[in-house]
PDB file of N, CA and C in Angstrom:
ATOM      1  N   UNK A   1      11.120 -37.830  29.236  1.00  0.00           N
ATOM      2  CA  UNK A   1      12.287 -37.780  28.396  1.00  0.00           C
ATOM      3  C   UNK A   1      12.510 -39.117  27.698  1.00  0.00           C
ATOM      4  N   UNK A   2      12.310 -40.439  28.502  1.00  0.00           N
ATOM      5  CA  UNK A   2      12.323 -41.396  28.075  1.00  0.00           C
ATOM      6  C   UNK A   2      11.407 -41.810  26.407  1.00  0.00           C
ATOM      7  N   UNK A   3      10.251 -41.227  26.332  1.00  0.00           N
ATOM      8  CA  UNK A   3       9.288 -41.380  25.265  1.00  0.00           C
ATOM      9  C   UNK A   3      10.049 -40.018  23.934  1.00  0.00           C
ATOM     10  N   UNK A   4      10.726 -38.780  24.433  1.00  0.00           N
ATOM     11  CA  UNK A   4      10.957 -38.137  23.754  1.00  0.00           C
ATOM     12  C   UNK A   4      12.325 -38.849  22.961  1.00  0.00           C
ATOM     13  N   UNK A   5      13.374 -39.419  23.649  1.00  0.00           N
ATOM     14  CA  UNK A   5      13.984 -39.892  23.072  1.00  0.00           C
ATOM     15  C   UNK A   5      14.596 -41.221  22.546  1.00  0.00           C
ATOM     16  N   UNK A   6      13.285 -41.602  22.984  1.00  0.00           N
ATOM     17  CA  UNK A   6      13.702 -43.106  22.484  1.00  0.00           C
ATOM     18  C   UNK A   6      14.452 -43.781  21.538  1.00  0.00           C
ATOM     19  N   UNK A   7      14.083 -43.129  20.709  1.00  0.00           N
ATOM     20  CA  UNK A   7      14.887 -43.236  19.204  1.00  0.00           C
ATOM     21  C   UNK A   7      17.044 -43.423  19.312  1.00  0.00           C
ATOM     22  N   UNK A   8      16.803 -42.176  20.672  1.00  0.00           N
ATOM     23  CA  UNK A   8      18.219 -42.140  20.545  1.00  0.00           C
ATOM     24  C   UNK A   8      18.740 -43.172  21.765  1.00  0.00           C
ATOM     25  N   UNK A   9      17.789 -44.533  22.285  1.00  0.00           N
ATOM     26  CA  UNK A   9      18.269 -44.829  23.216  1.00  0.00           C
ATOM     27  C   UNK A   9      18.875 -46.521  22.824  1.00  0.00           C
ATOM     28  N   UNK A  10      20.054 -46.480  23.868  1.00  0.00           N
ATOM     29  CA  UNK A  10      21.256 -47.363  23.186  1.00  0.00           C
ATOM     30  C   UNK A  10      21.168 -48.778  24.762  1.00  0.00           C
ATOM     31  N   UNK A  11      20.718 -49.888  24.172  1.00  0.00           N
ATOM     32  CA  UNK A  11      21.111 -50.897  25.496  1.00  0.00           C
ATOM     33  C   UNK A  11      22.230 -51.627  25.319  1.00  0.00           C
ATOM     34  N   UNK A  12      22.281 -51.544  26.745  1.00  0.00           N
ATOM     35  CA  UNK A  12      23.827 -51.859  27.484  1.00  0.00           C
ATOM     36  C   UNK A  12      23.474 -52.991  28.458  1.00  0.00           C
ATOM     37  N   UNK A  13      24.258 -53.902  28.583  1.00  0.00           N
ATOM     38  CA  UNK A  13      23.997 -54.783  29.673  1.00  0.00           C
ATOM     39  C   UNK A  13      24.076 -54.470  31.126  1.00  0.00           C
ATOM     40  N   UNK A  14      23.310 -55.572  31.557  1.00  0.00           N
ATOM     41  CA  UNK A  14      23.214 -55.479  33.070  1.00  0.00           C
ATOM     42  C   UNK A  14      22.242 -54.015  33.157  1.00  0.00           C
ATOM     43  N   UNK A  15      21.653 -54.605  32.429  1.00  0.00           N
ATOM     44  CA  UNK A  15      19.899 -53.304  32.648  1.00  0.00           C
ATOM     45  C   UNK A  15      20.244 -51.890  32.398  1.00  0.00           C
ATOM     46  N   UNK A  16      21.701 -51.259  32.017  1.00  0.00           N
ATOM     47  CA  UNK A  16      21.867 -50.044  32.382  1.00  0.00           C
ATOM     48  C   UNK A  16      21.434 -48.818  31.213  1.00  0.00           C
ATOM     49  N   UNK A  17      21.044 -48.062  31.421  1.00  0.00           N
ATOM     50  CA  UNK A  17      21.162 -47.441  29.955  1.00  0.00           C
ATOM     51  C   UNK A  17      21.186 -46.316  29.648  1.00  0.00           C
ATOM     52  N   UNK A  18      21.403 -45.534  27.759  1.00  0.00           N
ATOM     53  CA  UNK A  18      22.034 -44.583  27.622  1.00  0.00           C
ATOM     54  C   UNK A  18      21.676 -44.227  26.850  1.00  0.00           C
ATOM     55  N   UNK A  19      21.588 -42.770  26.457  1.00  0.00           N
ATOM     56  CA  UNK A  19      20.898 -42.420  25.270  1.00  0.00           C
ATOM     57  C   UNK A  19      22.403 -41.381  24.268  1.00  0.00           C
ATOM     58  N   UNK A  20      22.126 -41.864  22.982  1.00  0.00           N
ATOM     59  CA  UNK A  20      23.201 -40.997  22.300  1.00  0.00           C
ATOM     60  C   UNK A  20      22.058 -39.957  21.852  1.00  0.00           C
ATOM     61  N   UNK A  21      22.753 -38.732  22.301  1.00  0.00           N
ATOM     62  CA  UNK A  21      22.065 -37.661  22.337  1.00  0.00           C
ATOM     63  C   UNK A  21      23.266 -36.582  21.071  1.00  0.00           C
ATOM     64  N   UNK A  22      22.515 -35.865  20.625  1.00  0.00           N
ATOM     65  CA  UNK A  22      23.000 -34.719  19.904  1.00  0.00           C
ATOM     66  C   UNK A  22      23.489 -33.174  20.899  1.00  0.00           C
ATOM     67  N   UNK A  23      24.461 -32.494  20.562  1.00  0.00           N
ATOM     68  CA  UNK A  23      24.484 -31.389  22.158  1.00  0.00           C
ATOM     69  C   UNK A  23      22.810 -30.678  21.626  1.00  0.00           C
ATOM     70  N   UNK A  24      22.118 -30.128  20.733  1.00  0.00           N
ATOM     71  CA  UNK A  24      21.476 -29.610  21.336  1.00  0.00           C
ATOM     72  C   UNK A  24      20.481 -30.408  22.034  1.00  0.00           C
ATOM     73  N   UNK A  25      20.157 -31.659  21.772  1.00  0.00           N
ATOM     74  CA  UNK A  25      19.066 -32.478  22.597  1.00  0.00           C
ATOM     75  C   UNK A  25      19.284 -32.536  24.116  1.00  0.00           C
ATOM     76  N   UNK A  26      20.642 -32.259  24.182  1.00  0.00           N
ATOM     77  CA  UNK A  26      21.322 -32.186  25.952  1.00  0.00           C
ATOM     78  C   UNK A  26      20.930 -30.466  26.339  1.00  0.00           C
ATOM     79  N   UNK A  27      21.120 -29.813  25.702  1.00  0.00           N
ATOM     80  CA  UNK A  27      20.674 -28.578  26.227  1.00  0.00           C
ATOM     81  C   UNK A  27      18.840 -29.037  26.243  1.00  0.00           C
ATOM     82  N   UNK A  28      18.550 -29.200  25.418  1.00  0.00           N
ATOM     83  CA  UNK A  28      17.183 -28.868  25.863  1.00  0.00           C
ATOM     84  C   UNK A  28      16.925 -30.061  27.047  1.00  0.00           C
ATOM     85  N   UNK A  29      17.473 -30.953  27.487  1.00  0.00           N
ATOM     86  CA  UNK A  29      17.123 -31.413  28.724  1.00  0.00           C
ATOM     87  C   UNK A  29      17.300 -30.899  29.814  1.00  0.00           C
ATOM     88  N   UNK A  30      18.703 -30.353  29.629  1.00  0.00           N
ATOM     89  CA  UNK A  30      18.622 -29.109  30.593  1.00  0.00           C
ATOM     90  C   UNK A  30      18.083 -27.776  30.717  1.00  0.00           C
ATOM     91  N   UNK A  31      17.385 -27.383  29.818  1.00  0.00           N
ATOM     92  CA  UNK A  31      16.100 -26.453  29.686  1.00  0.00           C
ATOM     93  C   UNK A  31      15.200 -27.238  30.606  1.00  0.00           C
ATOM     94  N   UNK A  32      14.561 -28.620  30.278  1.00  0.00           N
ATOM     95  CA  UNK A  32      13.836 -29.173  30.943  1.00  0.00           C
ATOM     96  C   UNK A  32      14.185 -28.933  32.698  1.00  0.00           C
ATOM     97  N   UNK A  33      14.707 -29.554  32.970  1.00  0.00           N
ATOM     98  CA  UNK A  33      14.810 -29.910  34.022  1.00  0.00           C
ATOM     99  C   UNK A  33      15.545 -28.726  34.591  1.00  0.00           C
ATOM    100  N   UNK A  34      15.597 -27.477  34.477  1.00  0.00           N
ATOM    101  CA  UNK A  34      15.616 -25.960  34.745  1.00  0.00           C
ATOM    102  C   UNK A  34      13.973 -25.585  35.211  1.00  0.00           C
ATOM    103  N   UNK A  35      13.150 -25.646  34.383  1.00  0.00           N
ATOM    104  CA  UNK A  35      12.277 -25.334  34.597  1.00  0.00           C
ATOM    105  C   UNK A  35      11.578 -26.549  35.568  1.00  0.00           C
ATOM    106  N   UNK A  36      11.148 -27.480  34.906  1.00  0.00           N
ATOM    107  CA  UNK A  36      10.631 -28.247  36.034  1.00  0.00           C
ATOM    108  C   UNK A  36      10.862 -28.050  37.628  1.00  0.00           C
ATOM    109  N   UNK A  37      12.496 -27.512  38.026  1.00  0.00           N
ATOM    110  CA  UNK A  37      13.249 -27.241  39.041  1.00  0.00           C
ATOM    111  C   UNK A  37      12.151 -25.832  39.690  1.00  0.00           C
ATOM    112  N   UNK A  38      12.376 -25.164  38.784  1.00  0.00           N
ATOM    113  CA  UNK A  38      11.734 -24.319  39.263  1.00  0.00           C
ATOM    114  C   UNK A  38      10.126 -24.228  39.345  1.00  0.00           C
ATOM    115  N   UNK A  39       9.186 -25.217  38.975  1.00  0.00           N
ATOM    116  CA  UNK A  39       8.101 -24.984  39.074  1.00  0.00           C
ATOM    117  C   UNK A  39       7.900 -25.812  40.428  1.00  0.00           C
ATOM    118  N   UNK A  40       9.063 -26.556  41.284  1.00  0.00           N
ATOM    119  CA  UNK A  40       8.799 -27.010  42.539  1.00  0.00           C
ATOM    120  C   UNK A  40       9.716 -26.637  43.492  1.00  0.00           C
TER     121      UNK A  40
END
């Protein structure tokens, strides 16, 4: 996810960080990580 959204990723101090995401880019992470879930 990190390489997919890089573009949208925002640094914050003290190492922490965040990505400004669009809602559908948040659904499809949670598509992701639905399935991934289920392939283990």
């Amino acid at each position: 996810m990190h390489k997919r959204f890089k573009s949208s990723s925002v640094k914050l101090k003290k190492s922490r960080e965040w990505f400004d995401l669009w809602v559908w880019q948040i659904w499809l992470i949670y598509f992701w990580m639905k399935v991934y879930h289920l392939k283990n």
